[in-house]
Protein backbone atom coordinates (compact mmCIF):
# COMPACT_ATOMS: atom_id res chain seq x y z
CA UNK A 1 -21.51 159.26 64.50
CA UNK A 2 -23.26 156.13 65.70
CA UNK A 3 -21.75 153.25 64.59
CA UNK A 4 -24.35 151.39 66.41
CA UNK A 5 -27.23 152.30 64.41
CA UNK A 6 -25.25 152.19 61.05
CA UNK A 7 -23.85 148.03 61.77
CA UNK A 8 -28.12 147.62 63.18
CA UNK A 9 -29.71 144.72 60.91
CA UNK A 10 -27.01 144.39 58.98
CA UNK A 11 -28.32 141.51 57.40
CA UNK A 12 -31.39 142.85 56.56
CA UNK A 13 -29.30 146.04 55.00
CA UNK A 14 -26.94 143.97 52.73
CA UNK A 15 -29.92 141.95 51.12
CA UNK A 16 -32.11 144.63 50.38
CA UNK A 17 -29.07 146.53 48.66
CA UNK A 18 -28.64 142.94 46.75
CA UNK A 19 -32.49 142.97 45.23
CA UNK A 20 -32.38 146.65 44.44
CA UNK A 21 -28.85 145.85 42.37
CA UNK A 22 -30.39 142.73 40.69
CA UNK A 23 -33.26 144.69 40.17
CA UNK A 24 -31.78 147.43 38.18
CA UNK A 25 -29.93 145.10 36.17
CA UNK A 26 -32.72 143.55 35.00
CA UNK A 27 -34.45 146.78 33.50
CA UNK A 28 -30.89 147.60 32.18
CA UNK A 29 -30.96 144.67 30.20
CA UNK A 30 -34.23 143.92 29.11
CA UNK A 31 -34.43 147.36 28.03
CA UNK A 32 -31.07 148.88 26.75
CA UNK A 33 -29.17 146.91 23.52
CA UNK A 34 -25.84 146.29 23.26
CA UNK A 35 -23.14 145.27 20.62
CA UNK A 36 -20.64 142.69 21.71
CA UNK A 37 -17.29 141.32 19.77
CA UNK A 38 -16.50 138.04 20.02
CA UNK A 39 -13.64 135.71 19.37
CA UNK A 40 -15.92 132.30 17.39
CA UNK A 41 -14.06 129.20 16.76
CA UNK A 42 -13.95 128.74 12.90
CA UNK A 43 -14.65 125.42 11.37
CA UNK A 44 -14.49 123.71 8.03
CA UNK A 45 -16.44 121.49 6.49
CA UNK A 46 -16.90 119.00 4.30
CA UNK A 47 -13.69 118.42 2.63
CA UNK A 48 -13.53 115.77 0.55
CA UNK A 49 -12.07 112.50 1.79
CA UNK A 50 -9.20 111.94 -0.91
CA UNK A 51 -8.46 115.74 0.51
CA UNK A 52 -7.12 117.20 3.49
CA UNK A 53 -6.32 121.00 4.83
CA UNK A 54 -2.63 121.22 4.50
CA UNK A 55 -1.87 124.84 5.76
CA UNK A 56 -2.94 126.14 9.24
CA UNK A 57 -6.28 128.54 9.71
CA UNK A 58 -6.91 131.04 11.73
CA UNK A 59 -8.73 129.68 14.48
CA UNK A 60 -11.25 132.23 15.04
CA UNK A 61 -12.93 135.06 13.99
CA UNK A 62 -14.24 138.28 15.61
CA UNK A 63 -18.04 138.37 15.12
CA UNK A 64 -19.68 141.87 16.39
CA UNK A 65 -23.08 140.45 18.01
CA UNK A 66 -26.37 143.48 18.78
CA UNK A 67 -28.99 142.72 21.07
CA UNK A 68 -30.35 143.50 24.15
CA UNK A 69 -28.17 143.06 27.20
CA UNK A 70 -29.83 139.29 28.62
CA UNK A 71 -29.60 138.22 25.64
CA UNK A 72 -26.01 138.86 24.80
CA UNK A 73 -25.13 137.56 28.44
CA UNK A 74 -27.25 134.27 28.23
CA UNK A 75 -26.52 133.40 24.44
CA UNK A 76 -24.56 129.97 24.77
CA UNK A 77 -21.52 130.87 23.16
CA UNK A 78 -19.75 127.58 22.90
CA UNK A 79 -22.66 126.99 20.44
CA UNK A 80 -21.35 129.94 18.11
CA UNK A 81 -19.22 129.12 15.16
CA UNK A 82 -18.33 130.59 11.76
CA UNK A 83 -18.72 127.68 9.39
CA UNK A 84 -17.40 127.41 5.78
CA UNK A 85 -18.26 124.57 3.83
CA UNK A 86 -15.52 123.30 1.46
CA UNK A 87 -17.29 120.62 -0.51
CA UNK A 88 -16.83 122.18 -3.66
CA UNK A 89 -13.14 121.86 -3.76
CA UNK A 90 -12.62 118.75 -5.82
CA UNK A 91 -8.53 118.64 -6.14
CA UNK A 92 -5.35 120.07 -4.54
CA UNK A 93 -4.61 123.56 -4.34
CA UNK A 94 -4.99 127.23 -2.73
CA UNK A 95 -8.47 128.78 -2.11
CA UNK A 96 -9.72 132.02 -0.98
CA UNK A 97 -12.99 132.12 1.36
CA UNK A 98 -14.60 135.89 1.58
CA UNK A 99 -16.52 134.71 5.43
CA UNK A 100 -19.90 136.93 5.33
CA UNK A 101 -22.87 136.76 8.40
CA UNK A 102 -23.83 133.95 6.36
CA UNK A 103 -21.15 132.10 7.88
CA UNK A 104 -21.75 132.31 11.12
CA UNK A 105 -24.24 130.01 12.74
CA UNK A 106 -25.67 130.69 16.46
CA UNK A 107 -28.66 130.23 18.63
CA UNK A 108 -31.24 132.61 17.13
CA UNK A 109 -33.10 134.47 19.45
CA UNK A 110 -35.29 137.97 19.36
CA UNK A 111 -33.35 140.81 19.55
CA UNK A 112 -29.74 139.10 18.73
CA UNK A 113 -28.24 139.38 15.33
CA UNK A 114 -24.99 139.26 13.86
CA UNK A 115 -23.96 142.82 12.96
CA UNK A 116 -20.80 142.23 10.88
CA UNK A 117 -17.56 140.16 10.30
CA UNK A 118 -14.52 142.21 11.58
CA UNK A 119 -11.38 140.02 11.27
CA UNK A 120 -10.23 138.48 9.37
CA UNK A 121 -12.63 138.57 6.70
CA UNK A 122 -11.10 136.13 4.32
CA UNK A 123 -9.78 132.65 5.09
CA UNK A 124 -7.42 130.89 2.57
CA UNK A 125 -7.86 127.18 2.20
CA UNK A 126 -5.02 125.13 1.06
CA UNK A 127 -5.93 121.39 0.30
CA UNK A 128 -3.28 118.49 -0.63
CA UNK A 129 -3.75 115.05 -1.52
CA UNK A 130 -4.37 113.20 1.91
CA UNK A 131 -2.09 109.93 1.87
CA UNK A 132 -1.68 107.05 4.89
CA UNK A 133 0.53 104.73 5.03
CA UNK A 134 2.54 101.78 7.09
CA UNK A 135 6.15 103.24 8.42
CA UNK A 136 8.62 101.16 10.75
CA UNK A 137 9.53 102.90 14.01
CA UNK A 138 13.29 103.46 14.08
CA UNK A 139 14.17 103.05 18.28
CA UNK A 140 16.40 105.94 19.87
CA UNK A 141 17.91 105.18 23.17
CA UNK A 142 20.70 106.27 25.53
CA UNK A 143 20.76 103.59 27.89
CA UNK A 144 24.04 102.74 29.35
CA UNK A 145 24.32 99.11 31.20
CA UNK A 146 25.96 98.58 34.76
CA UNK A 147 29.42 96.93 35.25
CA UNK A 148 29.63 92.87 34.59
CA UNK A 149 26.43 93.14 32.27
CA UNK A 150 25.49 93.34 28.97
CA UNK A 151 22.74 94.08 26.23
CA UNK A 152 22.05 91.00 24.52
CA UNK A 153 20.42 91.01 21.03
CA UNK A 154 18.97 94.51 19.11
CA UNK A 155 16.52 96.81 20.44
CA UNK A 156 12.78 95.66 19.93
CA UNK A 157 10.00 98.24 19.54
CA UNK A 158 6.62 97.00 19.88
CA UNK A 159 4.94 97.52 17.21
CA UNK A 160 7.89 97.42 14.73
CA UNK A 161 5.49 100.08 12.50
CA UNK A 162 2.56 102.53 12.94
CA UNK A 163 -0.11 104.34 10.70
CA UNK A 164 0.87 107.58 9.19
CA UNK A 165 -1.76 109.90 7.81
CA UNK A 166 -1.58 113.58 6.24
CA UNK A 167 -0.88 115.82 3.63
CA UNK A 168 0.58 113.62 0.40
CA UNK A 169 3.17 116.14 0.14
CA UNK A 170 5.04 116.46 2.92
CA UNK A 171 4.62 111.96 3.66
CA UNK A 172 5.52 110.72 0.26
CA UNK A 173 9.31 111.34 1.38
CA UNK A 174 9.47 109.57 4.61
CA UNK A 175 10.75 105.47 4.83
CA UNK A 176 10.56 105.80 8.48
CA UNK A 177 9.48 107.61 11.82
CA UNK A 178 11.77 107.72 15.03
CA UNK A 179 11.18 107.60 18.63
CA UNK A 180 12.15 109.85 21.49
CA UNK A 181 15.13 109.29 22.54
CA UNK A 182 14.81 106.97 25.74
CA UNK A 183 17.15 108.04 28.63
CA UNK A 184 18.05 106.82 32.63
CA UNK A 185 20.09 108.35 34.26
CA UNK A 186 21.03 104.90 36.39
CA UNK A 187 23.37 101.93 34.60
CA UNK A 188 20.66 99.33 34.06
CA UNK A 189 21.16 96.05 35.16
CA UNK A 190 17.67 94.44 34.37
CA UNK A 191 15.92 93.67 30.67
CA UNK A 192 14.70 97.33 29.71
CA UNK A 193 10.68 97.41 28.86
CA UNK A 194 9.72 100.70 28.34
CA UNK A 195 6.69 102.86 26.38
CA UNK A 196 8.19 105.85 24.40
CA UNK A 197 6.41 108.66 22.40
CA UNK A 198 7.08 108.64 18.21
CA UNK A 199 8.66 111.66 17.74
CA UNK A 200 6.06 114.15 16.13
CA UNK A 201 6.72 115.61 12.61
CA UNK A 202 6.35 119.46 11.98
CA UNK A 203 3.87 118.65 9.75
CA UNK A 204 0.28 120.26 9.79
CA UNK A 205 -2.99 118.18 10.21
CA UNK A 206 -0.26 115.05 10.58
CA UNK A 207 -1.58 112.08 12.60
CA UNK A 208 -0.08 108.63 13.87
CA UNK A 209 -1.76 105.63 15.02
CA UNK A 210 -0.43 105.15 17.48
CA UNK A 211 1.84 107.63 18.97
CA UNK A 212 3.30 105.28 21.69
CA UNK A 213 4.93 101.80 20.96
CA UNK A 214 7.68 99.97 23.66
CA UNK A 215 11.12 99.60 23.72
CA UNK A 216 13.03 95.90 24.64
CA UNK A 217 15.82 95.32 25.45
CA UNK A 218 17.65 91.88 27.20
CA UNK A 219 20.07 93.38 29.17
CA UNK A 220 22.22 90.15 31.40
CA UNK A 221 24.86 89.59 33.97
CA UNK A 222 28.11 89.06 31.26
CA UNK A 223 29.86 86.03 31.41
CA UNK A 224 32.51 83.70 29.60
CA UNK A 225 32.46 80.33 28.34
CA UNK A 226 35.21 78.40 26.69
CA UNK A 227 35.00 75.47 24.32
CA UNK A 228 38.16 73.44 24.07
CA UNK A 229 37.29 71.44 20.42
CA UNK A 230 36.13 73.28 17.77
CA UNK A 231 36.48 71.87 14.71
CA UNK A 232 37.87 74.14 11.85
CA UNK A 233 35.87 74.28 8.79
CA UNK A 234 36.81 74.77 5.08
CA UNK A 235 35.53 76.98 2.05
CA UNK A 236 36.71 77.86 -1.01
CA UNK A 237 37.04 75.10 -3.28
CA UNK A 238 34.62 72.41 -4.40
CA UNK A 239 36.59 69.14 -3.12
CA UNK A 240 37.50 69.81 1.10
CA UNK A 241 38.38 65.88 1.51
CA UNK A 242 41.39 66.98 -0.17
CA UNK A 243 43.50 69.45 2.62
CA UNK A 244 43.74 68.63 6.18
CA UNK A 245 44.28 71.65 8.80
CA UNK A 246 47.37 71.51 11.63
CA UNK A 247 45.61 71.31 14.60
CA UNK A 248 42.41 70.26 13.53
CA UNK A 249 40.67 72.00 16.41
CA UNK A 250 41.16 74.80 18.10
CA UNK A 251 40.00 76.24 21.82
CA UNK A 252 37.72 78.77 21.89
CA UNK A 253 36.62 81.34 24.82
CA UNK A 254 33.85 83.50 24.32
CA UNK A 255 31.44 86.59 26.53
CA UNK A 256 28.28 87.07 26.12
CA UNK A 257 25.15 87.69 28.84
CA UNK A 258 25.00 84.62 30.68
CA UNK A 259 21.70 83.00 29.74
CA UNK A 260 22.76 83.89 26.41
CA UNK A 261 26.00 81.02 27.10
CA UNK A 262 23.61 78.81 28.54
CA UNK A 263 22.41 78.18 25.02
CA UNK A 264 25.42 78.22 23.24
CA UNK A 265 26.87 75.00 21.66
CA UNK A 266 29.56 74.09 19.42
CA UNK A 267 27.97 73.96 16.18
CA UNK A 268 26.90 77.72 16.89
CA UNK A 269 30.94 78.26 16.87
CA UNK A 270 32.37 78.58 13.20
CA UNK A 271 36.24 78.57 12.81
CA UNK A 272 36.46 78.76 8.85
CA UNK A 273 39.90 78.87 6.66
CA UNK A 274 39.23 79.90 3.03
CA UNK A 275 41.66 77.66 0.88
CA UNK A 276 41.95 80.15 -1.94
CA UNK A 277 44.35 81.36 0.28
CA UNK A 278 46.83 78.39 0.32
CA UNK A 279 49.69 78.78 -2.16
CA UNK A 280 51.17 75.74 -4.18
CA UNK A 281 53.32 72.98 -2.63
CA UNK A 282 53.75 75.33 0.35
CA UNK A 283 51.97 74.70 3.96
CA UNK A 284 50.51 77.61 4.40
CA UNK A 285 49.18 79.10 7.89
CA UNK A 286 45.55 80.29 7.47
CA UNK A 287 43.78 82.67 9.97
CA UNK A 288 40.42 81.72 10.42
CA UNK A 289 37.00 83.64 9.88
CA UNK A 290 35.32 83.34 13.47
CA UNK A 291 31.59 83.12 13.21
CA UNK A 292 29.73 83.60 16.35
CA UNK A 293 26.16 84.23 17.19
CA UNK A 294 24.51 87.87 17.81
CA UNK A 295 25.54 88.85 21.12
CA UNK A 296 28.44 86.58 21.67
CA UNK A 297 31.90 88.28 21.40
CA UNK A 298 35.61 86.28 20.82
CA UNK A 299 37.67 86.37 23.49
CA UNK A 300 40.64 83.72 23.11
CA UNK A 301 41.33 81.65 20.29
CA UNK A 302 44.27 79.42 20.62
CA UNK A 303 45.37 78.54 18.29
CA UNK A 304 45.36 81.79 15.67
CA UNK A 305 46.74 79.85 12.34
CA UNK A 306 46.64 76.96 11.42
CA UNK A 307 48.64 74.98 8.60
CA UNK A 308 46.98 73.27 5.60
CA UNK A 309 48.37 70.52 3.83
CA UNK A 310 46.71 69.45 0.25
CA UNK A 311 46.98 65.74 -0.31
């Protein structure tokens, strides 16, 4: 054999063979028809406002399609849809669609048409009663905090609520919707700022505006403080000027994040003793009710009783 002559003008060879195969498949398809199944998105419309689809569809159809071969291949079939229009459904409930060719709207075109409806034939269409409404955003987080720090204060989340729209029935029983849970796997010493996803609802045709909202958190170095006068306090009865306390103050250390102390004064400090405690004629030692600001934690209190005296 020679392979000379057969590799000669290979070139020449390769693109004749090319026009004779483009050739003969453009007699097979201007001439021969085809059918052709196809998979057509389905869509819905005209639902009612104060309505919404509640249960999931089937999201498409199979469509047989005849015509001749060109155009079968050149129809634009992201144009194709089977559309059934729902305006007559006026309240909440189940509804069975029969889908005929009617349904199904393309590019028309000579040759093409729509030969039948194979499956599924039937759609059902479940409405509810669509609702929206303002929930608060509960924060989830599982953040842990280095050694010598501390979080000061609650977690923000920013916005505090969102939008929640959908089917009446499955919303009217929720007061709130919850974040994913926010995670590191380092001990944070530094304020956390952070944008989280609301955790979705298994809920069809559900929607939130919007779906992300940030989580804050003060996170300082912790530190103590210690206030040597605080003056105790009474409560209980209408005339105080009556009963004197033995001491009169006490001293007082406290922890907290430091910039958190910075703040801190006396008056923020409450060392109460509730006289409906005190029995008659007797001095009688009181604990006091310690009142302290968010974030600020009791360390020492010397003294822990204290005697009252009624005059």
């Amino acid at each position: 054999m020679d392979h000379g002559r057969i590799t000669e003008n290979m070139g020449l060879k390769v693109g004749a063979l090319a026009v004779a195969l483009l050739l003969w498949f453009h007699i097979a398809t201007e001439k021969d028809t085809y059918d052709r199944i196809l998979e057509v998105p389905i869509q819905v419309e005209g639902v009612p406002s104060d309505l919404i689809i509640s249960a999931e569809l089937p999201l498409t159809v199979q469509v047989r399609f005849h015509g001749r071969g060109k155009n079968l291949l050149t129809l634009p079939w992201r144009d194709v849809q089977v559309v059934v229009d729902a305006s007559d459904i006026l309240t909440r409930g189940t509804r069975p669609r029969r889908l005929n060719l009617s349904n199904v709207m393309y590019p028309e075109g000579p040759d093409l048409t729509v030969v039948e409806i194979l499956e599924p034939d039937q759609i059902t269409i479940e409405t509810d009663r669509f609702v929206s409404m303002r929930l608060p955003v509960v924060a989830r987080m599982d953040i842990q905090v280095a050694g010598g720090h501390t979080f000061v204060g609650t977690v923000e989340v920013v916005p505090d609520s969102v939008t929640v729209s959908g089917p009446g029935s499955f919303l009217r029983d929720l007061v709130f919707v919850e974040t994913d849970t926010l995670r590191s796997r380092r001990r944070v010493k530094e304020p956390v700022d952070q944008e989280v996803a609301i955790r979705n609802l298994p809920i069809y045709n559900f929607s939130m505006e919007p779906s992300l909202v940030r989580l804050v958190q003060d996170v300082q170095p912790l530190g103590e403080r210690t206030f040597r006068e605080i003056a105790v306090r009474f409560e209980g009865r209408g005339n105080t000027d009556r009963y004197l306390a033995q001491p009169q103050t006490a001293r007082v250390t406290v922890s907290g994040g430091v910039r958190l102390l910075e703040k801190l004064t006396e008056e923020d400090i409450r060392l109460i003793l509730n006289l409906n405690l005190i029995r008659p004629d007797i001095q009688t030692p009181l604990t006091p009710k310690v009142e302290l600001p968010e974030g600020i934690t009791l360390l020492i209190l010397d003294p822990r009783q204290f005697r009252v005296t009624e005059y």
